[in-house]
Protein backbone atom coordinates (compact mmCIF):
# COMPACT_ATOMS: atom_id res chain seq x y z
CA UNK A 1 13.52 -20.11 -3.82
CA UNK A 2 16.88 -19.76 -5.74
CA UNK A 3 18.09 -17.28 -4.00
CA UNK A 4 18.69 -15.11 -1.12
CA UNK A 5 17.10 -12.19 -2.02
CA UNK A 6 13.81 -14.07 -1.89
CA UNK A 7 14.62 -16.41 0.91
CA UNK A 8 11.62 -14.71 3.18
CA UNK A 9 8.80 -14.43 0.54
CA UNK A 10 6.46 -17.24 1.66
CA UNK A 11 3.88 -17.09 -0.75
CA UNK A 12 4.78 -17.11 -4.60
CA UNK A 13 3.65 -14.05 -5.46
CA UNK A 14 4.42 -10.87 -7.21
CA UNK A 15 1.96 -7.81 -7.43
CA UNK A 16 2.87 -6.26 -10.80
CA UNK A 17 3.59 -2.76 -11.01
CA UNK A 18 0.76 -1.21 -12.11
CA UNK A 19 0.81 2.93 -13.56
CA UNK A 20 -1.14 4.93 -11.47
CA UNK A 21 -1.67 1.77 -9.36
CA UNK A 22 0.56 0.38 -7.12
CA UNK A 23 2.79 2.64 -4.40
CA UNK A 24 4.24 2.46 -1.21
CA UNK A 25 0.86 1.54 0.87
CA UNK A 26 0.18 -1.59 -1.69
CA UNK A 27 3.86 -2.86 -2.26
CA UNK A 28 4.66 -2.73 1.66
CA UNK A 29 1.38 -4.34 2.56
CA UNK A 30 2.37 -6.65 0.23
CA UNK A 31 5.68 -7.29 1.88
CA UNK A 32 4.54 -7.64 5.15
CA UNK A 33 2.25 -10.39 4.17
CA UNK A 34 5.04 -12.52 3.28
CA UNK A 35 4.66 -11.45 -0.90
CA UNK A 36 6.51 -9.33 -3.40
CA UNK A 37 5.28 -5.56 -3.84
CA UNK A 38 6.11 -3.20 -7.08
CA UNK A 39 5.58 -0.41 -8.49
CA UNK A 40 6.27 1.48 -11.50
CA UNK A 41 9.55 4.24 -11.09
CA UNK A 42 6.42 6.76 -13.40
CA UNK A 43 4.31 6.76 -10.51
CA UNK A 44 6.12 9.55 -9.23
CA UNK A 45 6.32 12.53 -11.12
CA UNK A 46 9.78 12.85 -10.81
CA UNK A 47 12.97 11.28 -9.85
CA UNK A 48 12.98 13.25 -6.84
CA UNK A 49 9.44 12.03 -6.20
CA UNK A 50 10.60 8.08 -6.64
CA UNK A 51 13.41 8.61 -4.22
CA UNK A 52 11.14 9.49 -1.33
CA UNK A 53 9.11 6.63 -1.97
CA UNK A 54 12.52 4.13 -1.71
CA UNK A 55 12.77 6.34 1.30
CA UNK A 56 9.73 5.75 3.08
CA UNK A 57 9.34 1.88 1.69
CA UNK A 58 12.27 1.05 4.02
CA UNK A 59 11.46 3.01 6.77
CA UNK A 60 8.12 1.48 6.89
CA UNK A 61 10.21 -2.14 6.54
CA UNK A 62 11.97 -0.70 9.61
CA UNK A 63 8.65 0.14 11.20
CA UNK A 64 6.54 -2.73 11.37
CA UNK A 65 9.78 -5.15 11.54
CA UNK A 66 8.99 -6.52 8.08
CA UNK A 67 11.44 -9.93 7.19
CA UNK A 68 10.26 -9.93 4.03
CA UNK A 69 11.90 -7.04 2.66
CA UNK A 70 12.02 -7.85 -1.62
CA UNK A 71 10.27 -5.47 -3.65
CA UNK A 72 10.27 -4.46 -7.02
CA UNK A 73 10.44 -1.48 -9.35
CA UNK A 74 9.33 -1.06 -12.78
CA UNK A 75 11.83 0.67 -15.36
CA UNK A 76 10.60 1.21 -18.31
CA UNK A 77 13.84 0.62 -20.84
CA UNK A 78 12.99 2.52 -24.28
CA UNK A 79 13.92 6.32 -25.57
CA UNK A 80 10.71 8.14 -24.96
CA UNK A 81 11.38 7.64 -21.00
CA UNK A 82 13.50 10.64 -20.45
CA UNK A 83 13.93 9.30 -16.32
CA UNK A 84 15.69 5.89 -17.35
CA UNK A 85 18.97 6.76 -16.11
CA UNK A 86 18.13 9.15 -13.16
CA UNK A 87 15.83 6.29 -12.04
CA UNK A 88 17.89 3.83 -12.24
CA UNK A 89 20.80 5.70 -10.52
CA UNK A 90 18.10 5.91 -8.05
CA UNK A 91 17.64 2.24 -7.63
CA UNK A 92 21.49 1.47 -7.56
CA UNK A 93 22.06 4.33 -5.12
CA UNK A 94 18.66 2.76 -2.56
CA UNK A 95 20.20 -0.91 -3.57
CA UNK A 96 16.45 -1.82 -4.99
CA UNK A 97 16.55 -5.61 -4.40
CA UNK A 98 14.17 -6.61 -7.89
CA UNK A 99 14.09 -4.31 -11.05
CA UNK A 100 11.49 -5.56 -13.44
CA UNK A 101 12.27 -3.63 -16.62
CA UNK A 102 10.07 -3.14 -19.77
CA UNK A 103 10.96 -2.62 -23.76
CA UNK A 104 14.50 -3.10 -22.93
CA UNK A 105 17.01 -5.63 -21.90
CA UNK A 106 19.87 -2.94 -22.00
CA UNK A 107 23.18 -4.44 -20.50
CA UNK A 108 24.18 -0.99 -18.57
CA UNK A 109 20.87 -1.51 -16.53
CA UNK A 110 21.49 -5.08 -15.71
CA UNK A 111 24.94 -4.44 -14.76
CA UNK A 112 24.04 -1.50 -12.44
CA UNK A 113 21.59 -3.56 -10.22
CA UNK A 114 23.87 -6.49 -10.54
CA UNK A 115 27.27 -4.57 -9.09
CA UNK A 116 25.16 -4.32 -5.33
CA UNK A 117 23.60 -7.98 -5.44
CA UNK A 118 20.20 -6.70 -7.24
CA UNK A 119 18.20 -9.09 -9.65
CA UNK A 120 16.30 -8.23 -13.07
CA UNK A 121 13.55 -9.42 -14.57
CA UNK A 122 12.36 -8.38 -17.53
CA UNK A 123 8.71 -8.48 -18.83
CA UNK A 124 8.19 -9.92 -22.80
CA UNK A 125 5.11 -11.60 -24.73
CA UNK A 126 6.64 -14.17 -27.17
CA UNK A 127 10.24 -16.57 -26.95
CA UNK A 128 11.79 -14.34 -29.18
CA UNK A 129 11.95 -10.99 -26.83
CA UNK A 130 12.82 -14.00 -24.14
CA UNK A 131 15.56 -15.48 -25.67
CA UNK A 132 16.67 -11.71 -26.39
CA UNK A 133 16.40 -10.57 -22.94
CA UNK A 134 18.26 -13.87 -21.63
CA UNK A 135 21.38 -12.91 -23.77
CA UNK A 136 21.84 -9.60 -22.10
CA UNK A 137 21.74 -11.02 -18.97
CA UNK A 138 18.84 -10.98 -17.10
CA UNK A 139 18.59 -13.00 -13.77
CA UNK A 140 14.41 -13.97 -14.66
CA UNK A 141 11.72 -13.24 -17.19
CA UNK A 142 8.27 -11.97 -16.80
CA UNK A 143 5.89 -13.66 -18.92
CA UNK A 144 3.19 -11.11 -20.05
CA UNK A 145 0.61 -13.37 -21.99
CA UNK A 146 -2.84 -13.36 -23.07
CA UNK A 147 -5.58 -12.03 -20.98
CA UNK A 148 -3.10 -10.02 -19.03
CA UNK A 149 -3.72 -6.52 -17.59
CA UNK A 150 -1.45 -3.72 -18.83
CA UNK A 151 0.29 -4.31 -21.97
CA UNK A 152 -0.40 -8.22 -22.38
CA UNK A 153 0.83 -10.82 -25.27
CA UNK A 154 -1.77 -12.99 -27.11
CA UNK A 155 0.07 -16.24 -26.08
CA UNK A 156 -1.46 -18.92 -24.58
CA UNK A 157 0.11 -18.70 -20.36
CA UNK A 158 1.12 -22.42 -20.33
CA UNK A 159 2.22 -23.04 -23.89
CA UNK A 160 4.64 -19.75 -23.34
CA UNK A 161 5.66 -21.15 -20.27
CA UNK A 162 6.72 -24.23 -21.75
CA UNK A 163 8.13 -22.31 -24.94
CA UNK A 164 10.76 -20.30 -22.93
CA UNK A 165 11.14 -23.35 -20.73
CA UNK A 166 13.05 -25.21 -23.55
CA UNK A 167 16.11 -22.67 -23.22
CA UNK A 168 15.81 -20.83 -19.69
CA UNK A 169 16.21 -22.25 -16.43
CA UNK A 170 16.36 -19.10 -14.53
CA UNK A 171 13.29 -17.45 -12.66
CA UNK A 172 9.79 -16.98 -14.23
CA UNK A 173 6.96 -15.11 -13.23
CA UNK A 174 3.76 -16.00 -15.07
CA UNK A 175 0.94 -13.47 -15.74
CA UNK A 176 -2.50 -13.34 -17.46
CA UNK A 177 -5.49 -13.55 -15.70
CA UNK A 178 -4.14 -14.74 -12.41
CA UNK A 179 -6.44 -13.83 -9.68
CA UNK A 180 -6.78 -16.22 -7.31
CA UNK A 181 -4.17 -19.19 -5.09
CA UNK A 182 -5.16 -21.91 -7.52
CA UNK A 183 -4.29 -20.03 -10.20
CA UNK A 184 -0.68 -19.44 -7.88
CA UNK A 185 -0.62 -23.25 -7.67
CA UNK A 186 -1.42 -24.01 -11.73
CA UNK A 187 1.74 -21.51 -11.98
CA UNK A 188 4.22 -23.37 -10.03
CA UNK A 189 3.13 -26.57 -11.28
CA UNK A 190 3.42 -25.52 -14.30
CA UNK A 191 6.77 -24.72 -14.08
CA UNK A 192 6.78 -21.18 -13.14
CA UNK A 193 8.46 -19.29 -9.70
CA UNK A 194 6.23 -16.67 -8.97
CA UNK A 195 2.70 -16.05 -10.42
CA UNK A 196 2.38 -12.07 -11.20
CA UNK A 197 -1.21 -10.60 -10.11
CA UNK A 198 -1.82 -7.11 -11.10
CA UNK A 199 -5.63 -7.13 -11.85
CA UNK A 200 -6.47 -8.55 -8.64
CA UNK A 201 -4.67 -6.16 -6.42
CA UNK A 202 -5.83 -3.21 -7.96
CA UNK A 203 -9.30 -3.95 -6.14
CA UNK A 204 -7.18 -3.79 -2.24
CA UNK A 205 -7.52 -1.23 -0.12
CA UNK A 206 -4.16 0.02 -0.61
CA UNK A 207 -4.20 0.25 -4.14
CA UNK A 208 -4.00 4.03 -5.31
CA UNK A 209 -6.71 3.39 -7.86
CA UNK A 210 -9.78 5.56 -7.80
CA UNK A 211 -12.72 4.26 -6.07
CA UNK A 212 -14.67 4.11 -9.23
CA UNK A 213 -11.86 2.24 -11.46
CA UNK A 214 -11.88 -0.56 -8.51
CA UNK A 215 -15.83 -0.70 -8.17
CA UNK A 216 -16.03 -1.48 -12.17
CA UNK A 217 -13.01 -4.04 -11.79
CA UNK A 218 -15.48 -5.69 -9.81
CA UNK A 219 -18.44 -5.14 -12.15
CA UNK A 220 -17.15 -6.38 -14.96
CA UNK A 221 -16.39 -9.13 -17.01
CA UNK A 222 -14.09 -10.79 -19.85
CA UNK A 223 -15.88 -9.27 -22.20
CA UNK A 224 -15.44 -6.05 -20.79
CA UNK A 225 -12.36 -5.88 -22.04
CA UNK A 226 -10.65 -4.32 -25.10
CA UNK A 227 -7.40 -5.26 -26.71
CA UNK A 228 -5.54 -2.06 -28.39
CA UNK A 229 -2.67 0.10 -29.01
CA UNK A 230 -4.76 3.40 -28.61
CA UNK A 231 -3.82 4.93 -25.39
CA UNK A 232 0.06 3.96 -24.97
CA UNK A 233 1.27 2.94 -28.12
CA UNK A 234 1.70 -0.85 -27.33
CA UNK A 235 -1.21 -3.46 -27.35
CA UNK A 236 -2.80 -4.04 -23.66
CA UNK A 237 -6.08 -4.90 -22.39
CA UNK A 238 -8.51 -1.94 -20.97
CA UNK A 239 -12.02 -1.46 -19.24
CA UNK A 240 -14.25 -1.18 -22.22
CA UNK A 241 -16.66 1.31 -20.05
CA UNK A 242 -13.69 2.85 -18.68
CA UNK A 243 -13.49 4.03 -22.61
CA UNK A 244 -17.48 4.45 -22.86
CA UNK A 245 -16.88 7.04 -20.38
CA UNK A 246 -14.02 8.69 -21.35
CA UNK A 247 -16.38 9.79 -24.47
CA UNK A 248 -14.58 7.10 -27.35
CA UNK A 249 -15.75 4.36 -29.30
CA UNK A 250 -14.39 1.20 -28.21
CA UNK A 251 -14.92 -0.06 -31.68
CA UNK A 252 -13.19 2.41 -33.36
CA UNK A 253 -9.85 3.10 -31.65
CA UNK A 254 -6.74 4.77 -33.67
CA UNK A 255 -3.50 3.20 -33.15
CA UNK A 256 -0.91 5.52 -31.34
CA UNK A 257 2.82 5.88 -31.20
CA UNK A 258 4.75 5.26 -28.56
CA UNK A 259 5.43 8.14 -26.65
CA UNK A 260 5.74 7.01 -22.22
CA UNK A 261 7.50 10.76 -21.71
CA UNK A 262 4.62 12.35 -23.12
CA UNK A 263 2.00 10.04 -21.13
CA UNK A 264 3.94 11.04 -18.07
CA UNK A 265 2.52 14.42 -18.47
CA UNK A 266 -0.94 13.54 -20.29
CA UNK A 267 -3.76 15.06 -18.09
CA UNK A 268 -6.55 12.76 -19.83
CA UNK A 269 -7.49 9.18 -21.09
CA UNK A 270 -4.85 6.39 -20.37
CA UNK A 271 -4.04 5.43 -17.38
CA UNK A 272 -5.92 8.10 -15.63
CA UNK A 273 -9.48 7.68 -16.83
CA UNK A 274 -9.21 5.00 -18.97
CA UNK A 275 -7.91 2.12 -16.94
CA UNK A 276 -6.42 -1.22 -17.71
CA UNK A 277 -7.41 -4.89 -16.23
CA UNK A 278 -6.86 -8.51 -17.53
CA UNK A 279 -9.32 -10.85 -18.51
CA UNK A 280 -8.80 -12.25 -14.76
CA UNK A 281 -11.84 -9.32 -13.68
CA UNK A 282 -14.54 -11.78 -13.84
CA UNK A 283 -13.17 -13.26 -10.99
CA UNK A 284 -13.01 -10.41 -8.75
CA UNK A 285 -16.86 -9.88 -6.72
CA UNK A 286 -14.99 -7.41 -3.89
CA UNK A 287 -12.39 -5.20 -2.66
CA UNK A 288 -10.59 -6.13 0.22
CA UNK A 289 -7.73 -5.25 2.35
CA UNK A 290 -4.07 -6.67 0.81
CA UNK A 291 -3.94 -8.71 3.57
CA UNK A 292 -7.00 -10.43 4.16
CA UNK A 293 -6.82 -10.90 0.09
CA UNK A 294 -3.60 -12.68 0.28
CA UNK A 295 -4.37 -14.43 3.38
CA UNK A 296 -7.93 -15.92 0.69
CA UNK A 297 -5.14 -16.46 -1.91
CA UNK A 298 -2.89 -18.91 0.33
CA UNK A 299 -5.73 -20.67 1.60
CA UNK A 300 -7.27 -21.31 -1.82
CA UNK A 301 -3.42 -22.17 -2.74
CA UNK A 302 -3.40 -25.04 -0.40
CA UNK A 303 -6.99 -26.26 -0.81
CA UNK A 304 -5.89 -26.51 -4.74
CA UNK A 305 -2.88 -28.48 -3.75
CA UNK A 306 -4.54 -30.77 -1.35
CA UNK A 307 -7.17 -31.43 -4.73
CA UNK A 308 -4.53 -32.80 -6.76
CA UNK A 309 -2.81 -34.37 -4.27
CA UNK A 310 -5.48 -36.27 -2.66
């Protein structure tokens, strides 16, 4: 790895935060296992909420003796987030080692992180929010692209890859429909640092997810899945019968403005009963403990590398 911050991850993976998602149980059973855990800042009500989570992440670090001790935190950079600078006062304060932030590059968060030795990545669909993004600063780049859970590009994973190649040599984490270790090991072939699974982890054990939104992660398929702008305001990919049951048409969706202070608060429909997964579900048949699914995901990693090296 590039640097020291990641010098104990041993497998080349991020779990992306996911709303509603990912917390302390996923992203430290992550850790432990040698990968990177996130989470989302939103996924506690409130800023007070977020800081007990920092809280207990370490203490659990200091717990079971964890070496790998990177995680990440999801800020979510745009005006309707009232908690963007309480959160990230947060972060600096708790010295958050990765902040992966969303519709923003701004140059006040990058320089927080960056005055106690944090990194940023920040999360885009197309070269043009890249090359933005890499002006202000940022230390990598998240590459959201097609198929991805969550709010997803349409670009083709490789031939973005490549794109933002041309002009960045910093870190990249790839994402879209990354489930399993040879998909890890297409990913750092193909250029990229870190693959970034969200889909796949949401069917763990640890994952906060209701029992029902994993079982039909594991029931569905790639056609299962609806592109729209419905539920947050910007385009990602949702469980169609997640939106069957919720009592809408998937066919006939309204477009929505984008409003994350007011989904904070929303009671109903995304992300609480209408849930969001990546094209990557139809190659997810159980859920399984973090552990044993990343210990499948390194094996499969090798047995991919040993293929195209034999």
């Amino acid at each position: 790895m590039k640097n020291n911050i990641f010098e104990n991850v041993e497998f080349p993976v991020i779990s992306a935060p996911m709303f509603l998602v990912s917390g302390v149980d996923l992203v430290v059973a992550c850790c432990a296992n040698g990968t990177i855990g996130a989470f989302p800042a939103l996924n506690q009500r409130t800023t007070e909420g977020f800081e007990e989570w920092l809280v207990q992440i370490n203490s659990e670090f200091d717990r079971l003796n964890c070496q790998q001790r990177t995680f990440g935190v999801n800020l979510i950079v745009h005006n309707s987030n009232p908690r963007v600078a309480p959160d990230l006062d947060m972060c600096i304060k708790h010295e958050v080692p990765l902040l992966i932030t969303s519709l923003g590059a701004a140059k006040e968060v990058i320089d927080g992180v960056h005055s106690y030795g944090g990194k940023v990545f920040h999360d885009v669909i197309n070269a043009r929010h890249a090359k933005k993004a890499v002006d202000a600063g940022v230390d990598g780049l998240v590459l959201v692209a097609a198929g991805a859970g969550g709010h997803g590009g349409l670009a083709s994973p490789f031939a973005l890859l490549s794109e933002v190649r041309k002009f960045f040599d910093g870190y990249i984490a790839l994402a879209g429909s990354l489930t399993n270790g040879a998909h890890v090991a297409a990913a750092r072939a193909a250029g990229a640092d870190f693959a970034y699974v969200g889909t796949r982890f949401i069917a763990t054990d640890e994952a906060y997810a209701d029992q029902t939104n994993k079982e039909m992660i594991v029931d569905s398929t790639l056609n299962e899945i609806v592109y729209t702008d419905a539920f947050s305001g910007v385009h990602g990919n949702f469980l169609r019968k997640s939106i069957v049951e919720a009592g809408l048409d998937p066919d006939n969706l309204p477009s929505k403005e984008i409003d994350f202070g007011k989904d904070l608060n929303a009671d109903k429909h995304a992300w609480k009963d209408i849930w969001s997964a990546g094209h990557g579900v139809s190659d997810i048949d159980e859920i399984l403990p973090t552990a044993e699914l990343i210990a499948k995901m390194k094996a499969e990693y090798q047995a991919a590398v040993a293929r195209v090296t034999a």
